[in-house]
C-alpha atoms as a PDB file:
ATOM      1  CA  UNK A   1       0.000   0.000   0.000  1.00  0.00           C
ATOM      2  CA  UNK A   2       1.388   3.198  -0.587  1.00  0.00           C
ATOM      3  CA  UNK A   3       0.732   6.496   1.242  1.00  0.00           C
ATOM      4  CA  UNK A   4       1.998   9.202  -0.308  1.00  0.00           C
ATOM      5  CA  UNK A   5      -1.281  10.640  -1.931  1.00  0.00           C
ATOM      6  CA  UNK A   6      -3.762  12.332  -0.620  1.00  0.00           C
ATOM      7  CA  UNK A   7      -7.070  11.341  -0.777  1.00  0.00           C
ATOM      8  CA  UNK A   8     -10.074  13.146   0.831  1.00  0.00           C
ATOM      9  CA  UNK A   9     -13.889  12.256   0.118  1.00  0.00           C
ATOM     10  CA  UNK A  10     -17.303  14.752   0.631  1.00  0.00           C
ATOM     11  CA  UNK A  11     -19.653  12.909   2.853  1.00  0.00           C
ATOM     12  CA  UNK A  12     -22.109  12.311   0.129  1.00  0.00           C
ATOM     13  CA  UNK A  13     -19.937  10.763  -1.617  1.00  0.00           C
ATOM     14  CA  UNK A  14     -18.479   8.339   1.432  1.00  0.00           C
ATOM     15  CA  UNK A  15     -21.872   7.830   1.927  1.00  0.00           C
ATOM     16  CA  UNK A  16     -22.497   6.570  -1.703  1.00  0.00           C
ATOM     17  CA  UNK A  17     -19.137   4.584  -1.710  1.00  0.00           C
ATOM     18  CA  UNK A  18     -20.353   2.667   1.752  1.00  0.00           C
ATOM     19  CA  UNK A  19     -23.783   1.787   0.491  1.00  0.00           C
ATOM     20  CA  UNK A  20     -22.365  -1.219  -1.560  1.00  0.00           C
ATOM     21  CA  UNK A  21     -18.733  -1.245  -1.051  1.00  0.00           C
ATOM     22  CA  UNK A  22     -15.440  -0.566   1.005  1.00  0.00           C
ATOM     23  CA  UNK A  23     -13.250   0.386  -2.097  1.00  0.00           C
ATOM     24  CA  UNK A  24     -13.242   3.128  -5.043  1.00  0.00           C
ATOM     25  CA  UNK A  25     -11.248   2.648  -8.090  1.00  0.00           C
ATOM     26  CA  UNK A  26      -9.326   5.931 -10.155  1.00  0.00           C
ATOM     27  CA  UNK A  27      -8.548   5.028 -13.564  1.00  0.00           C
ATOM     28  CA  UNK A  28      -7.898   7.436 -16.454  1.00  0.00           C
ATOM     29  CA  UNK A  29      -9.636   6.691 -19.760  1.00  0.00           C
ATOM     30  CA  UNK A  30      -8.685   7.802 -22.877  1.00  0.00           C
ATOM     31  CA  UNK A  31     -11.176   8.952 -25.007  1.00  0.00           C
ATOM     32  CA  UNK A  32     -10.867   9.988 -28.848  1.00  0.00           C
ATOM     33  CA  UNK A  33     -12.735  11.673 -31.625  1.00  0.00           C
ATOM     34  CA  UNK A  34     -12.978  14.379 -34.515  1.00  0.00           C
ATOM     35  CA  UNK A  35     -10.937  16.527 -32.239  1.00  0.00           C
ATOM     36  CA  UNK A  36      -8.357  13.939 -31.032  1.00  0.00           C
ATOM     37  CA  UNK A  37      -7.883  11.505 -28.499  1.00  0.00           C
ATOM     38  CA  UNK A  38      -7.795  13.291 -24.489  1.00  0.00           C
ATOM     39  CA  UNK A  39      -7.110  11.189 -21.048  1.00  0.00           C
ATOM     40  CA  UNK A  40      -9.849  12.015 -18.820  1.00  0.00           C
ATOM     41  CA  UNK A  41     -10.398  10.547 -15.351  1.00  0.00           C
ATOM     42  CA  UNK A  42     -12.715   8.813 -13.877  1.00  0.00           C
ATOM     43  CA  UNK A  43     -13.998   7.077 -10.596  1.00  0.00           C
ATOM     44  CA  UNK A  44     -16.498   4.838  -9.457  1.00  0.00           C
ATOM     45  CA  UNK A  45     -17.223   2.319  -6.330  1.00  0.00           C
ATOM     46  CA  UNK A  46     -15.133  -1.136  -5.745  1.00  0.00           C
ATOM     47  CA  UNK A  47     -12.738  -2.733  -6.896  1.00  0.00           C
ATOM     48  CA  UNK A  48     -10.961  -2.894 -10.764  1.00  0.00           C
ATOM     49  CA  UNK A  49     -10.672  -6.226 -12.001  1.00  0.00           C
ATOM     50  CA  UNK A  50      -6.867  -6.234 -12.030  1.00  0.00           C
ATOM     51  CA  UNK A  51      -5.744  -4.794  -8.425  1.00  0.00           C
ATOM     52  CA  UNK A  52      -2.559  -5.189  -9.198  1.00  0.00           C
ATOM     53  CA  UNK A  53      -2.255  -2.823 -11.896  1.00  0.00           C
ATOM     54  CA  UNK A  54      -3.214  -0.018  -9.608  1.00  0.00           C
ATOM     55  CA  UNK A  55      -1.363   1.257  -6.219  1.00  0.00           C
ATOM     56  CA  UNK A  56      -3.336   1.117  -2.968  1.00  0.00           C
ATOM     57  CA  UNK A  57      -4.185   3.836  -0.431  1.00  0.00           C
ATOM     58  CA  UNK A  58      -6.722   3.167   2.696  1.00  0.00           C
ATOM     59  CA  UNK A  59      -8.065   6.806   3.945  1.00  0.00           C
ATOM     60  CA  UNK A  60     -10.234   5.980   6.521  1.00  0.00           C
ATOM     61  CA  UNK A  61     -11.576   2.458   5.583  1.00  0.00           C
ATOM     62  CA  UNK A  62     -12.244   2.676   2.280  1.00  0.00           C
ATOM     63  CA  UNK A  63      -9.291   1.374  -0.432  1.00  0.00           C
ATOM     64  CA  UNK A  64      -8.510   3.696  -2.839  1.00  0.00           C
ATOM     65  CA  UNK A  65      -7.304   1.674  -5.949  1.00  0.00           C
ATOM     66  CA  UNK A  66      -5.189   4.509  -7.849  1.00  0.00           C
ATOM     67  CA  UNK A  67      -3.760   3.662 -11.403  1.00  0.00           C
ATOM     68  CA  UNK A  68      -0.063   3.469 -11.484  1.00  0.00           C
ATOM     69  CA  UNK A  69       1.908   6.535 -12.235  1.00  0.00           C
ATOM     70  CA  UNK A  70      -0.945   9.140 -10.860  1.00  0.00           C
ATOM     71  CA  UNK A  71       0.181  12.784 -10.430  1.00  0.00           C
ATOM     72  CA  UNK A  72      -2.001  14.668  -7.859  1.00  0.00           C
ATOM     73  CA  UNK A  73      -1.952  18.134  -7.172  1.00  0.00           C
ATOM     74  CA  UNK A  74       0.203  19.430  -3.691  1.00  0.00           C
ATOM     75  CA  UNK A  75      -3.359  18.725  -1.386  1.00  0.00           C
ATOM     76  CA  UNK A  76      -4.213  15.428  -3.070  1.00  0.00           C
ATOM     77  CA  UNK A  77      -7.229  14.504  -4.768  1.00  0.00           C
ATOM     78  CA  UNK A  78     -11.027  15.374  -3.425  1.00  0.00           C
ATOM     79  CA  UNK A  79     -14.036  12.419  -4.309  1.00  0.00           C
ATOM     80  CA  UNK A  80     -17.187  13.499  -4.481  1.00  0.00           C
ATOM     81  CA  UNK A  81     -21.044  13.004  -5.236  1.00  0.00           C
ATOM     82  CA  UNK A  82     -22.077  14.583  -8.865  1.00  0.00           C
ATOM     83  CA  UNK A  83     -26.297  14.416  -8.766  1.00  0.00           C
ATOM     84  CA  UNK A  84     -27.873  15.807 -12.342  1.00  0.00           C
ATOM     85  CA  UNK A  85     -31.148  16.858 -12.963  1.00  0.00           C
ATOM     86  CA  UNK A  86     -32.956  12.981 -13.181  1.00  0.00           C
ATOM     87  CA  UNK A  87     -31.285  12.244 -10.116  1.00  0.00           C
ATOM     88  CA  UNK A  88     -28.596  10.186 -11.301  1.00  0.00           C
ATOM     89  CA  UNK A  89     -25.357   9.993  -9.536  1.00  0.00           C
ATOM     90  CA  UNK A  90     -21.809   9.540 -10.068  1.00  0.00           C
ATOM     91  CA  UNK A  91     -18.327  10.076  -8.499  1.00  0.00           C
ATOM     92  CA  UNK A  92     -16.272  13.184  -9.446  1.00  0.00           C
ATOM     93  CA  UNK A  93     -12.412  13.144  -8.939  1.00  0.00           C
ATOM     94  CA  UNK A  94     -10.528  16.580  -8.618  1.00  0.00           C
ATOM     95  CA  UNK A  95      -7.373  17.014  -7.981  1.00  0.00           C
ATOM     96  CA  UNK A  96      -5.333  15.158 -10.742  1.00  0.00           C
ATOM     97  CA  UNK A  97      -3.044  16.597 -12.592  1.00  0.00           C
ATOM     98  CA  UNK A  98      -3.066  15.367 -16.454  1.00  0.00           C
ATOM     99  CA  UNK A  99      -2.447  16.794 -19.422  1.00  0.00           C
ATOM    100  CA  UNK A 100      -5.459  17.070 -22.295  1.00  0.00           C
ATOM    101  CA  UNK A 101      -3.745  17.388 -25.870  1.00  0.00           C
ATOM    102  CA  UNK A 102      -4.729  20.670 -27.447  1.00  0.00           C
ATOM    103  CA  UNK A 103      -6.062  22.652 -24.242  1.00  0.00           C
END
């Protein structure tokens, strides 16, 4: 497990997380088309599918599952609860730093 980032979470989005599981995964996707390909990150509850693949941080019982080579800004990363206007939900990750071709 490694320590040295940062992670803090918004209680909604603990909250969320805890409902059906004790782990969040960070991944950043990379996404492509008419105006190029861009690395965007994303987040959602449990665990990825290859845990090895990603470096582990526990902040305050919940495993944080970060992918390998992550660059956070100097106050680490924030997690929290995105709600639109149907009431759908999703995690939010801030806090990253990453580079978006063009921008």
């Amino acid at each position: 497990m490694t320590e040295l980032l940062k992670v803090e979470f918004t209680n909604d989005a603990r909250e969320y997380i805890l409902q059906d599981a004790d782990s969040v995964t960070v991944d950043m996707m990379l996404y492509g088309g008419c105006g190029g390909q861009f690395n965007e990150p994303a987040v959602w509850a449990g665990k990825p599918a290859s845990p090895e693949s990603y470096d582990l941080v526990d902040t305050n019982g919940i495993k944080v599952y970060m992918f390998k080579g992550a660059i956070s800004e100097p106050d680490g990363i924030k997690i929290s609860l995105e709600v639109d206007r149907r009431m759908f939900k999703r995690l939010h990750v801030a806090g990253l730093v990453y580079e978006q071709p063009g921008l």
